[in-house]
N, C-alpha and C. Protein backbone atom coordinates (compact mmCIF):
# COMPACT_ATOMS: atom_id res chain seq x y z
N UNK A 1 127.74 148.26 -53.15
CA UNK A 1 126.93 147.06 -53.17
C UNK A 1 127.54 146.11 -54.20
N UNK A 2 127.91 145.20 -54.13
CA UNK A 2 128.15 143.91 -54.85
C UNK A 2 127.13 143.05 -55.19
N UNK A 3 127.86 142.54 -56.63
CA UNK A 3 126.46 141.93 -57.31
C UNK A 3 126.19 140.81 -56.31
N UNK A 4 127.13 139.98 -55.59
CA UNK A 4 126.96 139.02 -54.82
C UNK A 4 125.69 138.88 -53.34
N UNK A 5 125.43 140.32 -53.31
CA UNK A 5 124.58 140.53 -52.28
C UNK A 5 122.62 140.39 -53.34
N UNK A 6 122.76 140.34 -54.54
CA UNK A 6 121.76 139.89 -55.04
C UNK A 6 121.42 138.43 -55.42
N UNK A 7 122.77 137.73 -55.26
CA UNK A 7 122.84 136.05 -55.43
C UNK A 7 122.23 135.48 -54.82
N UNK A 8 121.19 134.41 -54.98
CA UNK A 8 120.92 133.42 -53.76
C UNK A 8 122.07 132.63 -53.31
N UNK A 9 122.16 132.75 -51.82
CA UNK A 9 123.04 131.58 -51.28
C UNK A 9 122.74 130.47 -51.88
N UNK A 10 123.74 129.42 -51.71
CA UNK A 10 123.53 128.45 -52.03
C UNK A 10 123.59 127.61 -51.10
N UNK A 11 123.51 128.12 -50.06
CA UNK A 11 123.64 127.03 -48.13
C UNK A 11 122.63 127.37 -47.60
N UNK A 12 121.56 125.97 -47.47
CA UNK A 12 120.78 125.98 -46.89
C UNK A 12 120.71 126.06 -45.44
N UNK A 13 119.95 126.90 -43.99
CA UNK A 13 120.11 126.65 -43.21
C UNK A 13 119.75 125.87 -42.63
N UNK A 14 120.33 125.09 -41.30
CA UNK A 14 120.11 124.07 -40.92
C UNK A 14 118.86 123.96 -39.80
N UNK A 15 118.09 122.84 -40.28
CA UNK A 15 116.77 122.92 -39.46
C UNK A 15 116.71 122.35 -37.83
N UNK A 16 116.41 123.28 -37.13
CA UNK A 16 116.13 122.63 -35.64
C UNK A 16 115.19 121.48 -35.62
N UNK A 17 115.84 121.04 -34.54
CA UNK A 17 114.81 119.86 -33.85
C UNK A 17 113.61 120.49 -33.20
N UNK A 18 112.61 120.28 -33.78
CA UNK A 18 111.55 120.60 -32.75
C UNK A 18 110.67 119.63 -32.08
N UNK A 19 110.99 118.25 -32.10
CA UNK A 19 109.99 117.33 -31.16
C UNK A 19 110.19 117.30 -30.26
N UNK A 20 111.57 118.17 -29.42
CA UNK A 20 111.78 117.91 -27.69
C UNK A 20 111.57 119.60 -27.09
N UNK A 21 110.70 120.01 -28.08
CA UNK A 21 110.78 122.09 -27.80
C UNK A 21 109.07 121.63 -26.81
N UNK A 22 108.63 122.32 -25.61
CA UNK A 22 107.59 122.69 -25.45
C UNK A 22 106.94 123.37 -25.98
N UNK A 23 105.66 123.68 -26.36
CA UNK A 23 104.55 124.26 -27.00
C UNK A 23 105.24 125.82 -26.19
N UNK A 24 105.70 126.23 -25.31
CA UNK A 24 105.90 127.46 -25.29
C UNK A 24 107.63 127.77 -25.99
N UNK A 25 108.29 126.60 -25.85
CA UNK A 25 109.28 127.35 -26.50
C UNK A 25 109.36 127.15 -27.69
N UNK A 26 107.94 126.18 -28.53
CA UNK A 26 108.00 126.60 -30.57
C UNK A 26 106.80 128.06 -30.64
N UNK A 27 106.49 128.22 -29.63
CA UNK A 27 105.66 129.59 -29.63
C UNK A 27 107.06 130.60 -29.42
N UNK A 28 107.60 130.78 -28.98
CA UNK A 28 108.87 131.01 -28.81
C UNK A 28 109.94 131.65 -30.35
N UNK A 29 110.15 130.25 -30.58
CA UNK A 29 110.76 130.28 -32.05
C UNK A 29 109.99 130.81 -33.15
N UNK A 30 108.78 130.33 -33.51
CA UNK A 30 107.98 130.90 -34.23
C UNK A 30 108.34 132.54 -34.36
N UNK A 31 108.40 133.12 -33.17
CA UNK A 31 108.33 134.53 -32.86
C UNK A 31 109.71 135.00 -33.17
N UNK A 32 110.65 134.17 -32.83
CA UNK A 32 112.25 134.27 -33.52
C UNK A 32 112.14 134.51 -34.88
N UNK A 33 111.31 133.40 -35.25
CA UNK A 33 111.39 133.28 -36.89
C UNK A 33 110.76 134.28 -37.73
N UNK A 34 109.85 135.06 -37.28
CA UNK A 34 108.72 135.88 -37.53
C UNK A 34 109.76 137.39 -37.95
N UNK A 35 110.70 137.90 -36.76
CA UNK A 35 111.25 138.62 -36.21
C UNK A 35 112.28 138.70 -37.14
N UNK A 36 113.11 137.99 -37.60
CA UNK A 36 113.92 137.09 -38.81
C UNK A 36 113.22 137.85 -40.18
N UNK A 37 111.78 137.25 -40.60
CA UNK A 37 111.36 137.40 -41.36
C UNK A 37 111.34 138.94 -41.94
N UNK A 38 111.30 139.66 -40.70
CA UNK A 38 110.56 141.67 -41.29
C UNK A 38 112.22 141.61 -40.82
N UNK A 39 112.97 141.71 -40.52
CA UNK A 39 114.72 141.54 -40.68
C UNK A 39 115.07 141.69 -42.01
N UNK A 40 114.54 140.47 -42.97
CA UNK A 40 115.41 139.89 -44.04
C UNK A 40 114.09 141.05 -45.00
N UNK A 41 113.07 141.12 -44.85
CA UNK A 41 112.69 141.70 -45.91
C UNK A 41 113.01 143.44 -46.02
N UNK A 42 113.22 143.67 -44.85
CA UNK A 42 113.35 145.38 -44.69
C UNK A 42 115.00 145.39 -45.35
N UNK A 43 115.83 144.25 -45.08
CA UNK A 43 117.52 144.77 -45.94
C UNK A 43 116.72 144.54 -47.83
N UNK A 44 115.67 143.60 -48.08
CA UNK A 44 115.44 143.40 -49.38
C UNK A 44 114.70 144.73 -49.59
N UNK A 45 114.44 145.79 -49.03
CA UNK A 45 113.59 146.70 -49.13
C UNK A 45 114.66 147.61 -49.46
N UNK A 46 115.77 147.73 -48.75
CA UNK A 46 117.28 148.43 -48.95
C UNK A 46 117.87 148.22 -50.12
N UNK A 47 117.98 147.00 -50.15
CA UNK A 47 118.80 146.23 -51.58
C UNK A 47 117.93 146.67 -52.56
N UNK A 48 116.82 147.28 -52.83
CA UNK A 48 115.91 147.13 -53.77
C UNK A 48 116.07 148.71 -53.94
N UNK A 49 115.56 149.64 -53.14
CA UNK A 49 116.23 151.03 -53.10
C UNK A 49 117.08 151.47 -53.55
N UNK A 50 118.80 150.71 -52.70
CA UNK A 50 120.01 150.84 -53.75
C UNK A 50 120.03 150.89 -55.35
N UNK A 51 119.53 149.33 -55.71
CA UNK A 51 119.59 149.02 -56.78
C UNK A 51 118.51 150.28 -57.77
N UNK A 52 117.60 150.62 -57.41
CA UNK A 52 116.70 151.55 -58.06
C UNK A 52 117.16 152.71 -58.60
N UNK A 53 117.78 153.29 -57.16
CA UNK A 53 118.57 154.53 -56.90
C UNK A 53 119.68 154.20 -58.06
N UNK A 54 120.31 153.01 -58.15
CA UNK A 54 121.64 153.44 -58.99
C UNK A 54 121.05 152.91 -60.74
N UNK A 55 120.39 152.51 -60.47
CA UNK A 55 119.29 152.48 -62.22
C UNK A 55 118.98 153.26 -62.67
N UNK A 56 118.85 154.71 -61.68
CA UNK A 56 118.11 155.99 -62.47
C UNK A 56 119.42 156.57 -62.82
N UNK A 57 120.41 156.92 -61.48
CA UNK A 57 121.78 157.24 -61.77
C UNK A 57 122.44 157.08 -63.52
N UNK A 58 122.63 155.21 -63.24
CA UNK A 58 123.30 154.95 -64.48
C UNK A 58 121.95 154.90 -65.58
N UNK A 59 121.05 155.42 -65.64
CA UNK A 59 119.75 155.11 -66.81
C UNK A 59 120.67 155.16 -68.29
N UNK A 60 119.92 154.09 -68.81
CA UNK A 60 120.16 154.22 -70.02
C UNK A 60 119.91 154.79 -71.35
């Protein structure tokens, strides 16, 4: 693991257009985004494990 995987990016992603989406396809995205969301927190759930795991390892 590299310290770099605890950095915040610094590139924001770029935001869709949503005034030409139908009500079913931002119901749609929403559900993309949702899906995204338990994605990014379950690797922060990993990253957080790692990091734990190697804190007791190297304890001071």
């Amino acid at each position: 693991m590299l310290e770099e995987d605890f950095l915040p990016q610094k590139k924001k992603p770029q935001l869709k257009p949503l005034a030409n989406l139908s009500i079913d396809e931002l119901n749609a995205y929403i559900d993309e985004l949702k899906s995204e969301i338990l994605r990014t927190e379950d690797e922060i759930k990993k990253k957080k494990a790692s990091a734990d795991a190697a804190s007791l390892f190297f304890k001071k």
